[in-house]
Protein backbone atom coordinates (compact mmCIF):
# COMPACT_ATOMS: atom_id res chain seq x y z
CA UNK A 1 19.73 61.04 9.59
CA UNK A 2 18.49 64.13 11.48
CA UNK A 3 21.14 66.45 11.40
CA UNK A 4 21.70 69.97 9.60
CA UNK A 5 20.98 70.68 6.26
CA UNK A 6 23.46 73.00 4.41
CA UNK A 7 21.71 76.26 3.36
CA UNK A 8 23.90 79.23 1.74
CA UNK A 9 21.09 81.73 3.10
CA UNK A 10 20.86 81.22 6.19
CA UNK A 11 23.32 82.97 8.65
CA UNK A 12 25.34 79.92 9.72
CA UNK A 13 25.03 78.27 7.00
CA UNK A 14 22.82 75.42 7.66
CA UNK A 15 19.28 75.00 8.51
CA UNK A 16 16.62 72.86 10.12
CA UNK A 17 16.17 69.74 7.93
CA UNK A 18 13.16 69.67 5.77
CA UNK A 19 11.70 73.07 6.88
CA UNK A 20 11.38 72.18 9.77
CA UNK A 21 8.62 69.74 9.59
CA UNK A 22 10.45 67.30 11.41
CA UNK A 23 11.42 69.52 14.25
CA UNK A 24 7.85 70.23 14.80
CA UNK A 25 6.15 67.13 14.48
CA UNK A 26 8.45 65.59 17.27
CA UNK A 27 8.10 68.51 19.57
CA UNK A 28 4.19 68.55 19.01
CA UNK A 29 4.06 65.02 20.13
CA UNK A 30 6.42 64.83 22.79
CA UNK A 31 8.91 62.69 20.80
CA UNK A 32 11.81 64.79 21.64
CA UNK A 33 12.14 63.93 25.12
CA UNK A 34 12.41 60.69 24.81
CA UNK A 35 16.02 59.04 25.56
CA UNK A 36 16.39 56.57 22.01
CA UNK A 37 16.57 56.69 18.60
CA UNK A 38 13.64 56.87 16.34
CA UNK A 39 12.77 55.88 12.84
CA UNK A 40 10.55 56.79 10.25
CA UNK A 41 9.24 55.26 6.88
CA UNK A 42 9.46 57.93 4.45
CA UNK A 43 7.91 56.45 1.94
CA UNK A 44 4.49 55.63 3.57
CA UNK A 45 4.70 58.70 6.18
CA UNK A 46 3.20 62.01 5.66
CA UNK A 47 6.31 63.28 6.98
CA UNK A 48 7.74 62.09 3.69
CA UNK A 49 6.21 64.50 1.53
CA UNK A 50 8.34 67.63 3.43
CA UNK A 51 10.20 69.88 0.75
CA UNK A 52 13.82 70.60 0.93
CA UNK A 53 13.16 74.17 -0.37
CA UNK A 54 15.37 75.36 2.48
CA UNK A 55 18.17 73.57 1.57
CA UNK A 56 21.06 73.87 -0.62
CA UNK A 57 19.01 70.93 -2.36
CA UNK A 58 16.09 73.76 -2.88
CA UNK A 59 18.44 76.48 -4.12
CA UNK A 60 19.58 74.35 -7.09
CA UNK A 61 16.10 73.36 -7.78
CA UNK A 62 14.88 76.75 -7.71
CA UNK A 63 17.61 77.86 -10.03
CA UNK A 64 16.82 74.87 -12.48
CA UNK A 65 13.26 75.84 -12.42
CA UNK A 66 12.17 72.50 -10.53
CA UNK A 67 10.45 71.26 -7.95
CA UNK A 68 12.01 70.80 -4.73
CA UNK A 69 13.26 66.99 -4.14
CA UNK A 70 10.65 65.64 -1.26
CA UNK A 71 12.05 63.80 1.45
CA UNK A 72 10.90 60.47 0.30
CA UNK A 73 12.63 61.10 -2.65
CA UNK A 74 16.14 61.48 -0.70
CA UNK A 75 15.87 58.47 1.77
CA UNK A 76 13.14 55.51 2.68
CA UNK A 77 13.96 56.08 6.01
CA UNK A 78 14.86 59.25 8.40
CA UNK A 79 16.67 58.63 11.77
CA UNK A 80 16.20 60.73 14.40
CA UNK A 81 18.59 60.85 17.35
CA UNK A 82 17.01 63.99 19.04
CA UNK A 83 17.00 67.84 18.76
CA UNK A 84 20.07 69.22 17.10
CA UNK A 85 21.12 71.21 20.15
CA UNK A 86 21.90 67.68 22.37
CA UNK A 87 23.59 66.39 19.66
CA UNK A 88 27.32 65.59 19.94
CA UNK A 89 30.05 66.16 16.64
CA UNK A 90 32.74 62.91 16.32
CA UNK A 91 35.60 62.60 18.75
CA UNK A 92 38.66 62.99 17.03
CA UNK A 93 41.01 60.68 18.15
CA UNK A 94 44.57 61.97 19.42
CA UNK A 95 46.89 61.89 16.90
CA UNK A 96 45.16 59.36 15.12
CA UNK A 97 47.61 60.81 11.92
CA UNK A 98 51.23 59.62 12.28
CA UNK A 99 54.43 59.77 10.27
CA UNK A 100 53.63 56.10 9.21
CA UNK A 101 50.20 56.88 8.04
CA UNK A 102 50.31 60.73 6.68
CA UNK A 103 50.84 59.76 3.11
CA UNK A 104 47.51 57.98 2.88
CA UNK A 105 45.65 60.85 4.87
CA UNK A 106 46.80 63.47 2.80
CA UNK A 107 45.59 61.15 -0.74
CA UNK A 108 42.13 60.68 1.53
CA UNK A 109 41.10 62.77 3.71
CA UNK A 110 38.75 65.84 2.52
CA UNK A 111 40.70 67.53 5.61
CA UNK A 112 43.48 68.24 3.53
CA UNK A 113 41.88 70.20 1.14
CA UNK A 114 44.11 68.64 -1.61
CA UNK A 115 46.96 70.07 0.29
CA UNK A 116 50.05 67.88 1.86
CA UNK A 117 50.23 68.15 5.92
CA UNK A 118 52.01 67.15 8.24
CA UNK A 119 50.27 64.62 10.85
CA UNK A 120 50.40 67.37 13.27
CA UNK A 121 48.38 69.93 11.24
CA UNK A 122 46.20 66.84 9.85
CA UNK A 123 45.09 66.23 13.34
CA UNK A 124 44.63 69.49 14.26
CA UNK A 125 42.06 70.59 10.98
CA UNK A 126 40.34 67.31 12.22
CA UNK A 127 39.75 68.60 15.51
CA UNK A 128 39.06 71.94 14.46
CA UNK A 129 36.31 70.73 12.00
CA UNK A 130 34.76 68.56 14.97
CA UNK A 131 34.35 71.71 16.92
CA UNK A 132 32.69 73.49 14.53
CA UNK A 133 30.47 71.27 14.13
CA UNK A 134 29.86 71.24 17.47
CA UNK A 135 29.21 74.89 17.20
CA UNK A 136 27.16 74.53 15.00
CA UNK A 137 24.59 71.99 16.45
CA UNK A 138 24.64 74.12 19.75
CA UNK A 139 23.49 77.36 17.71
CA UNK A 140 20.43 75.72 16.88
CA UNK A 141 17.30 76.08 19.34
């Protein structure tokens, strides 16, 4: 799915997916505009041969000495919702951890960070994730 790719280099800390390519190609053709999903074969599309050098993905590559993974080699398919920018993070629900549920959020939930919380600080790292991440997809152009 079309959506920022982790990249430790980068200022933010994320990057365009596939270098870009993506980006591009939809702009170039007008794709972007257009008000519903698209998706893509990967593994027939030319678009499938993109690198992920400027990704996280790249980095470790690079520092095994390997190629870049192509797209195609990620995914058969890529989903694009549109441009990064008018994308929307989750919606955290309001106090969606309780007292009756807290025990299983704080085994689960990557939120925690392997530390206990209460439901009221569990909620609030959930919303304060979904705004950065909103951030995020607004910093991009």
């Amino acid at each position: 799915m079309h959506s920022p790719w982790d990249y430790q280099k980068s200022p933010n800390r994320a990057t365009y997916p596939a270098d870009s390519v993506w980006d591009n190609a939809l702009k170039a053709k007008g794709l972007y505009e257009l008000a519903k999903p698209m998706a893509f074969d990967l593994r027939s599309s030319v678009l499938g041969a993109a690198t992920t050098q400027y990704s996280n993905l790249g980095l470790v590559a690079e520092a095994q000495k390997t190629p870049s993974p192509l797209l195609r080699d990620l995914a058969d398919v890529y989903v694009v919702f549109g441009p990064l920018n008018r994308l929307h993070s989750l919606t955290p629900i309001p106090d969606f951890i309780t007292p009756s549920n807290l025990d299983q959020a704080n085994r689960l939930l990557p939120a925690t960070m392997g530390v206990s919380s209460s439901a009221q600080q569990m909620n609030d790292s959930i919303r304060r994730l979904a705004d950065d991440y909103q951030n995020l997809l607004n910093s991009f152009q």
